[in-house]
Protein backbone atom coordinates (compact mmCIF):
# COMPACT_ATOMS: atom_id res chain seq x y z
CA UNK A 1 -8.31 145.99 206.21
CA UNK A 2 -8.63 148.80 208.73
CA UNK A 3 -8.92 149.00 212.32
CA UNK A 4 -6.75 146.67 214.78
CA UNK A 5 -5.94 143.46 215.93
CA UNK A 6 -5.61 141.98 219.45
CA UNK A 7 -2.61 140.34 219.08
CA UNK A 8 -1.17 137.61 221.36
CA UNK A 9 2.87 138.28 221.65
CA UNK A 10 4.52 135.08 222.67
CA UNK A 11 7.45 135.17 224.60
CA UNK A 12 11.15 135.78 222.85
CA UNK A 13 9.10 137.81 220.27
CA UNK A 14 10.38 141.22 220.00
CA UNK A 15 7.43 144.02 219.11
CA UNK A 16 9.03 144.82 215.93
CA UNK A 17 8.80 141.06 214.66
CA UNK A 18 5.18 140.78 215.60
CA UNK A 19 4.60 143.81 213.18
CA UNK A 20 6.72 142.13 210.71
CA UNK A 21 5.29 138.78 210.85
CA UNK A 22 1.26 139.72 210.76
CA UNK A 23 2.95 142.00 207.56
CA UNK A 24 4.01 138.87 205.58
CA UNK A 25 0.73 136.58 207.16
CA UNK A 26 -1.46 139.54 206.02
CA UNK A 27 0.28 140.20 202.57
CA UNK A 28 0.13 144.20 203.89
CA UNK A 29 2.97 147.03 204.87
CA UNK A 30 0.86 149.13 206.72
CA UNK A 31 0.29 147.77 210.15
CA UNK A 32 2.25 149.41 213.49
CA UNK A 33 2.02 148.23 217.04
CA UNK A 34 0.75 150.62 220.09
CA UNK A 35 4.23 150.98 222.25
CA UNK A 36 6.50 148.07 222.99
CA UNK A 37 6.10 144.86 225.19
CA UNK A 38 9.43 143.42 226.35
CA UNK A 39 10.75 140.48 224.64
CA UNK A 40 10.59 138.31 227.34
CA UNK A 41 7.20 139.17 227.81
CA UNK A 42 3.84 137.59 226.96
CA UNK A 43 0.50 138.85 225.75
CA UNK A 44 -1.88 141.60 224.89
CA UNK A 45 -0.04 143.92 221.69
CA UNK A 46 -2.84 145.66 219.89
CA UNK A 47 -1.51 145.76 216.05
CA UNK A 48 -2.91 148.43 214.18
CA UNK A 49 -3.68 147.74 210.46
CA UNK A 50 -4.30 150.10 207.17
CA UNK A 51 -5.68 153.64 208.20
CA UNK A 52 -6.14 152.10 211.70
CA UNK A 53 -2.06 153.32 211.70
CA UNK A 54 -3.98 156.38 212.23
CA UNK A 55 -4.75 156.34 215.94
CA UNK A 56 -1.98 154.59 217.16
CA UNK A 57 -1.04 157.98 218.89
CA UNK A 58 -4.82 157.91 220.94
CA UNK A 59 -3.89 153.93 221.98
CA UNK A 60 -0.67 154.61 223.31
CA UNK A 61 -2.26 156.57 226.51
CA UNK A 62 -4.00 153.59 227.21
CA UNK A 63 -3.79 152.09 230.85
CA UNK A 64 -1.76 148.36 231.08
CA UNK A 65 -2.90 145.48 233.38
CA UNK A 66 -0.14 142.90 233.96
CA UNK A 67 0.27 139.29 236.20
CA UNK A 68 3.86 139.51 237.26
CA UNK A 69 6.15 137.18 239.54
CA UNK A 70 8.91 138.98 241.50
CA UNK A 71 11.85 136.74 242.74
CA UNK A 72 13.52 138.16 245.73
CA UNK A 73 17.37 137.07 246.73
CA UNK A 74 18.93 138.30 243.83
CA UNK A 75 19.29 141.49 241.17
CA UNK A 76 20.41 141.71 237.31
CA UNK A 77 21.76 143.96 235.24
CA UNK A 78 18.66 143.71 233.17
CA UNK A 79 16.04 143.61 236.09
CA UNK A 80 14.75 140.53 234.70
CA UNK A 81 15.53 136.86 234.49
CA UNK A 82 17.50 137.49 230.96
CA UNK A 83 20.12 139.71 232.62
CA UNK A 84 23.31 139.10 234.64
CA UNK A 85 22.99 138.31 238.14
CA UNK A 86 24.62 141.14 239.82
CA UNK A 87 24.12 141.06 243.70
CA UNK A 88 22.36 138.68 245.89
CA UNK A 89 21.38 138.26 249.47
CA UNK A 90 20.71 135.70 251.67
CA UNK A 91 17.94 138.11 253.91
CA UNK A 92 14.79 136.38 255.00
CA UNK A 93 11.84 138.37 254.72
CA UNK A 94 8.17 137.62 256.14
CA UNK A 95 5.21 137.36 254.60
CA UNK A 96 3.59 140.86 256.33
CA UNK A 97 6.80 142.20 254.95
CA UNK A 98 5.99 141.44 251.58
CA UNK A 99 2.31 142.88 251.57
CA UNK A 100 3.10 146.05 253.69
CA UNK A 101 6.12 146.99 250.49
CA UNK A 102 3.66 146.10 248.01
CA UNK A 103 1.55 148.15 249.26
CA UNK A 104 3.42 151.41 249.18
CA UNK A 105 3.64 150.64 245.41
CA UNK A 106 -0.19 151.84 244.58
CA UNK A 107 -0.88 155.85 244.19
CA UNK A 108 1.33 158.22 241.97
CA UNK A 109 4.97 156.92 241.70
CA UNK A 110 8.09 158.54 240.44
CA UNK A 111 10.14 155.77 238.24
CA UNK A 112 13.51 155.74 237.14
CA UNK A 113 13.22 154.40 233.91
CA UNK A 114 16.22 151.36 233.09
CA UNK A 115 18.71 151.32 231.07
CA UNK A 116 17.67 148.25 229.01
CA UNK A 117 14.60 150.29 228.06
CA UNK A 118 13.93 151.50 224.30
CA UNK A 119 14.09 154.94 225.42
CA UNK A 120 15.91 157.15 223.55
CA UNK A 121 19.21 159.59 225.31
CA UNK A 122 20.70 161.89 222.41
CA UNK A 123 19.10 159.38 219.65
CA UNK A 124 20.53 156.21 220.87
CA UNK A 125 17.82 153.47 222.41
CA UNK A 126 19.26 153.42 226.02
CA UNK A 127 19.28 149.34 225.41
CA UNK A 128 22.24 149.69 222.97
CA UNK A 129 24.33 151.88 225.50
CA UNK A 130 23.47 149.29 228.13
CA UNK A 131 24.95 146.21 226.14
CA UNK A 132 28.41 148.48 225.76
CA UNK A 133 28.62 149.11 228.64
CA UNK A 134 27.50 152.77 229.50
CA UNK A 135 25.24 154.46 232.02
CA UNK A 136 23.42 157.68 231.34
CA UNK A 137 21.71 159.77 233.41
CA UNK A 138 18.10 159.26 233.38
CA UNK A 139 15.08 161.47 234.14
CA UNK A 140 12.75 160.26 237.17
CA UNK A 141 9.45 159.54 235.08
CA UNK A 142 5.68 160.10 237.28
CA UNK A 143 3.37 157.21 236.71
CA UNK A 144 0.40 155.75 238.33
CA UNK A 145 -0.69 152.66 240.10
CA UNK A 146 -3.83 151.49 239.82
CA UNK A 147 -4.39 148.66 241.86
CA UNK A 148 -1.99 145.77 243.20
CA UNK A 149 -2.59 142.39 243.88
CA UNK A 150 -0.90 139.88 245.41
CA UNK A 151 -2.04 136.62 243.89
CA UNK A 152 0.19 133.69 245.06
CA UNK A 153 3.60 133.70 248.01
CA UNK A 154 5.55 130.66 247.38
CA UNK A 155 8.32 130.54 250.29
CA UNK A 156 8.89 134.23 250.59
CA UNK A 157 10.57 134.38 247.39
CA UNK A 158 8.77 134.02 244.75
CA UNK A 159 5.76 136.46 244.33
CA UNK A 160 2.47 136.28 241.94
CA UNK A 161 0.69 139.48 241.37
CA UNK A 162 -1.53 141.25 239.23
CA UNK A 163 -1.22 145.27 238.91
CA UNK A 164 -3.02 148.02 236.77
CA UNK A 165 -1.27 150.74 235.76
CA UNK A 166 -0.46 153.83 233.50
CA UNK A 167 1.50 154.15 230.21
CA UNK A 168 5.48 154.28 230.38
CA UNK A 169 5.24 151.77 233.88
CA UNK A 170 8.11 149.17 234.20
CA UNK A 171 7.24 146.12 235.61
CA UNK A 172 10.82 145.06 235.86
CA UNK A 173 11.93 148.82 237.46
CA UNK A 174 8.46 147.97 240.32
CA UNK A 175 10.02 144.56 241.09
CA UNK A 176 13.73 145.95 241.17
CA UNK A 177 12.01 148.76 243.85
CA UNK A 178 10.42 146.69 245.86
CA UNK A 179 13.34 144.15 246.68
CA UNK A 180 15.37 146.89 247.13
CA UNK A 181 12.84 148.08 249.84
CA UNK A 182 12.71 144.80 251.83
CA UNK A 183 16.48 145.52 252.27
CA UNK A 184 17.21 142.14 249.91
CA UNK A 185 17.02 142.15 246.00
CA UNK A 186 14.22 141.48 243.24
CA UNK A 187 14.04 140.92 239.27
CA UNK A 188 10.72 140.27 237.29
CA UNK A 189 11.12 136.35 236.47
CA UNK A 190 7.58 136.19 234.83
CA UNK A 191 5.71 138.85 232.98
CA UNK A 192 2.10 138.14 231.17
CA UNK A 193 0.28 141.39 229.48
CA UNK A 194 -3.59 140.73 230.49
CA UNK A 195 -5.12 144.16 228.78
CA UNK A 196 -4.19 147.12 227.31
CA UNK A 197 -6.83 149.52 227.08
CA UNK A 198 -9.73 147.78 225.62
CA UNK A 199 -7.77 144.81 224.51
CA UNK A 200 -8.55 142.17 226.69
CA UNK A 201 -5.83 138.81 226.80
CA UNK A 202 -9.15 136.58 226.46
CA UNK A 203 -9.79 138.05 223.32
CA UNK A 204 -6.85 138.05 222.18
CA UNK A 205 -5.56 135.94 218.61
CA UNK A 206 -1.95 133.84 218.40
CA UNK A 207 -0.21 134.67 214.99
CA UNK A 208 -1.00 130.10 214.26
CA UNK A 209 -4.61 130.77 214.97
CA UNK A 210 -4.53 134.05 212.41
CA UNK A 211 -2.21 132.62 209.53
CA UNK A 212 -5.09 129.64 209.51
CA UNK A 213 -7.84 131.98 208.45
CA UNK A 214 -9.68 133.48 205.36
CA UNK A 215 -9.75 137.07 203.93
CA UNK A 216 -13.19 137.47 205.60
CA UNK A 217 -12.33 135.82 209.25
CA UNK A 218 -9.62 137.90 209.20
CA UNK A 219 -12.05 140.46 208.72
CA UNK A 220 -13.84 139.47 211.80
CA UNK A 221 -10.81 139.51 213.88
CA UNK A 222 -10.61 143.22 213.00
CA UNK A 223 -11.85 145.79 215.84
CA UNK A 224 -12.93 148.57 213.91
CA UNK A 225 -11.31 152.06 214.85
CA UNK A 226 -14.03 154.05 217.04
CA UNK A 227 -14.50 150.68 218.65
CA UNK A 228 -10.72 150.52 219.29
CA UNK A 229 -11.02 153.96 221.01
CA UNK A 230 -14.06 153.16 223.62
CA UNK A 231 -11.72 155.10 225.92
CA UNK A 232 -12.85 158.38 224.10
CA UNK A 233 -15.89 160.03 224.60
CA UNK A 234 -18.46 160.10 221.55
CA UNK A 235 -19.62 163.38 220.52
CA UNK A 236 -22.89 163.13 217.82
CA UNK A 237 -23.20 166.17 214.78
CA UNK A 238 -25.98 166.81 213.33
CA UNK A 239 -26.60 165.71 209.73
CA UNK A 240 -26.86 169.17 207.99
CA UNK A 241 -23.35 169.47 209.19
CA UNK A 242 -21.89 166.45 207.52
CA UNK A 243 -19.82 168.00 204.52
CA UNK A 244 -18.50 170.73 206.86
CA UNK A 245 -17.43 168.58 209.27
CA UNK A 246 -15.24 165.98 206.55
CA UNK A 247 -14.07 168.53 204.93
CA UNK A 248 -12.36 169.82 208.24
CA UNK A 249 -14.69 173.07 209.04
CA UNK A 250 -14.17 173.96 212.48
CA UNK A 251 -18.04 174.09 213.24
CA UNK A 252 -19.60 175.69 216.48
CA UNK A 253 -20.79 173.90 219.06
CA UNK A 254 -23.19 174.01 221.74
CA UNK A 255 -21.39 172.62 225.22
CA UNK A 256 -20.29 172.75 228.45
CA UNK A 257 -17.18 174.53 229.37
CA UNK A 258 -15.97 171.30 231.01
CA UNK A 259 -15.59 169.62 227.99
CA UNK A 260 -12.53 171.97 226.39
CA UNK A 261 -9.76 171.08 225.15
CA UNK A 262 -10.86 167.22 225.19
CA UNK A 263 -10.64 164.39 222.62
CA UNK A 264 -13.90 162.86 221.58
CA UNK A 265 -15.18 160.39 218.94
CA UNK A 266 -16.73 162.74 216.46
CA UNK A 267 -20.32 160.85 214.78
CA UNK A 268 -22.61 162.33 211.91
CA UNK A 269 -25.07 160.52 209.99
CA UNK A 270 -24.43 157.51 212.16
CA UNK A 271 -20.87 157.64 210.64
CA UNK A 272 -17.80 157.25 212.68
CA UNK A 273 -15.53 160.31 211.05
CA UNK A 274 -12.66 160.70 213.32
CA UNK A 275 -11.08 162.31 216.29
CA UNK A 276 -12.21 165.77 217.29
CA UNK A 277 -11.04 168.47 219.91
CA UNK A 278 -13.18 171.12 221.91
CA UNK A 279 -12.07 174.13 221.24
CA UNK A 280 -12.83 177.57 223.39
CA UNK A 281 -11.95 181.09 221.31
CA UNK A 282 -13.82 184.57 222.25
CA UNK A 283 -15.77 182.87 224.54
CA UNK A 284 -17.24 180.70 222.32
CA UNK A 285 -16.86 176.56 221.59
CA UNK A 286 -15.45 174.97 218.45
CA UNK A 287 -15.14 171.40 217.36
CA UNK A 288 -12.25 170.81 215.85
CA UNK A 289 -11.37 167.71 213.46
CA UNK A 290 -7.74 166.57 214.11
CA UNK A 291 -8.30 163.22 212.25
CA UNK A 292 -10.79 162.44 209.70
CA UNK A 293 -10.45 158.43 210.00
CA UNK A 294 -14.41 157.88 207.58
CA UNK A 295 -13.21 154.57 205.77
């Protein structure tokens, strides 16, 4: 078993116990997840399996869609409906209101990340210093906002929408933001992963669905690894080249200078063999193997 699996994370699940749990359905130790999904939170985890551990690292950049509801009137330790109500307010806000701070939300964004966040200050997860107590100064992170959607206003209050984004974005942190702006308060009450990357939620496999199959549907269930990585280019070499090229020969290659210093999906003999760099020296380009991933 190599390659990856588009998990379904149900909420209360912690990231960790989805690896642990397709470890002991799949009778295997070597399967990792792709960057952590809140426990609260539903959906889309892409597991990666035997070598597909591998290119973890290249699925981690991936960009995140999300359907999110944003309750305004009060704010939580936690920024979500798990924490500890911690101020509340009474403000009305319109309707117009509510689109025109969305929509400042879309664009390059600096975010602070939260302190109930798995990031790490002087090798401590942030979450454990939270739950004793302690703040810690945190470093303003730049992300990206795609596209946001408002899908559903129930009452002014409660708020349905759908955003694309870039890695390291906190839902919870956007709705805390936002209710901050309409001069009330906000925390993320609902959070659904819909895609990550490739990994689409309609594709997606429940661990019931996956602990009622055979060796070989599990097999099926499996997206191999270059197809995991659509998000890199392919690059073909030719055949005469194969042995050089698994045996990790930086080769010379014929391109354009625009295409230095990039990943691509390296292909010879119609064989998927791993993850390759451009690389430019005395005015000259090299292809570089950084993975050989050939099952």
């Amino acid at each position: 078993m190599n390659g990856v699996i588009n998990f379904f994370k149900p909420r209360g699940m912690t990231s960790h116990d989805a690896v642990n749990l397709l470890r002991r359905t799949l009778k295997t130790k070597k399967i990792g997840h792709t960057g952590t999904l809140d426990p609260n939170a539903s959906g889309v985890l892409p597991l990666c399996i035997g070598k597909g551990t591998r290119i973890a690292e290249y699925l981690l950049d991936s960009n995140k869609e999300y359907i999110g509801e944003l309750t305004l009137g009060y704010r939580t330790d936690t920024q979500d409906g798990d924490g500890k109500v911690i101020s509340s307010s009474n403000k009305l806000v319109t309707e117009n209101e509510i689109i025109s701070a969305m929509s400042k939300y879309i664009g390059d964004i600096s975010q602070l990340p939260p302190m109930y966040s798995a990031l790490k200050h002087k090798g401590k997860k942030l979450y454990e210093l939270a739950r004793e107590g302690k703040t810690v100064e945190r470093t303003p992170r730049n992300i990206k906002i795609y596209s946001q959607n408002i899908l559903n206003i129930e009452d002014c209050t409660k708020i349905i929408f759908h955003t694309s984004c870039s890695r390291g974005t906190y839902i919870r942190t956007l709705c805390d933001d936002i209710g901050m702006d309409l001069g009330t308060y906000g925390y993320m009450s609902y959070l659904l992963r819909v895609a990550a990357g490739n990994f689409k939620i309609e594709n997606s496999y429940s661990i019931e669905y996956i602990q009622k199959l055979n060796y070989d549907e599990i097999l099926q269930i499996i997206t191999p690894m270059d197809k995991a990585l659509e998000h890199i280019d392919r690059f073909v070499i030719s055949d005469d080249l194969y042995f050089k090229l698994i045996n990790g020969v930086v080769l010379h290659v014929d391109v354009d200078e625009n295409m230095v210093n990039k990943l691509y999906r390296v292909y010879c003999k119609e064989t998927f063999i791993g993850i390759g760099k451009i690389m430019l020296s005395d005015s000259k380009f090299y292809l570089k193997m950084e993975k050989v991933l050939m099952i």
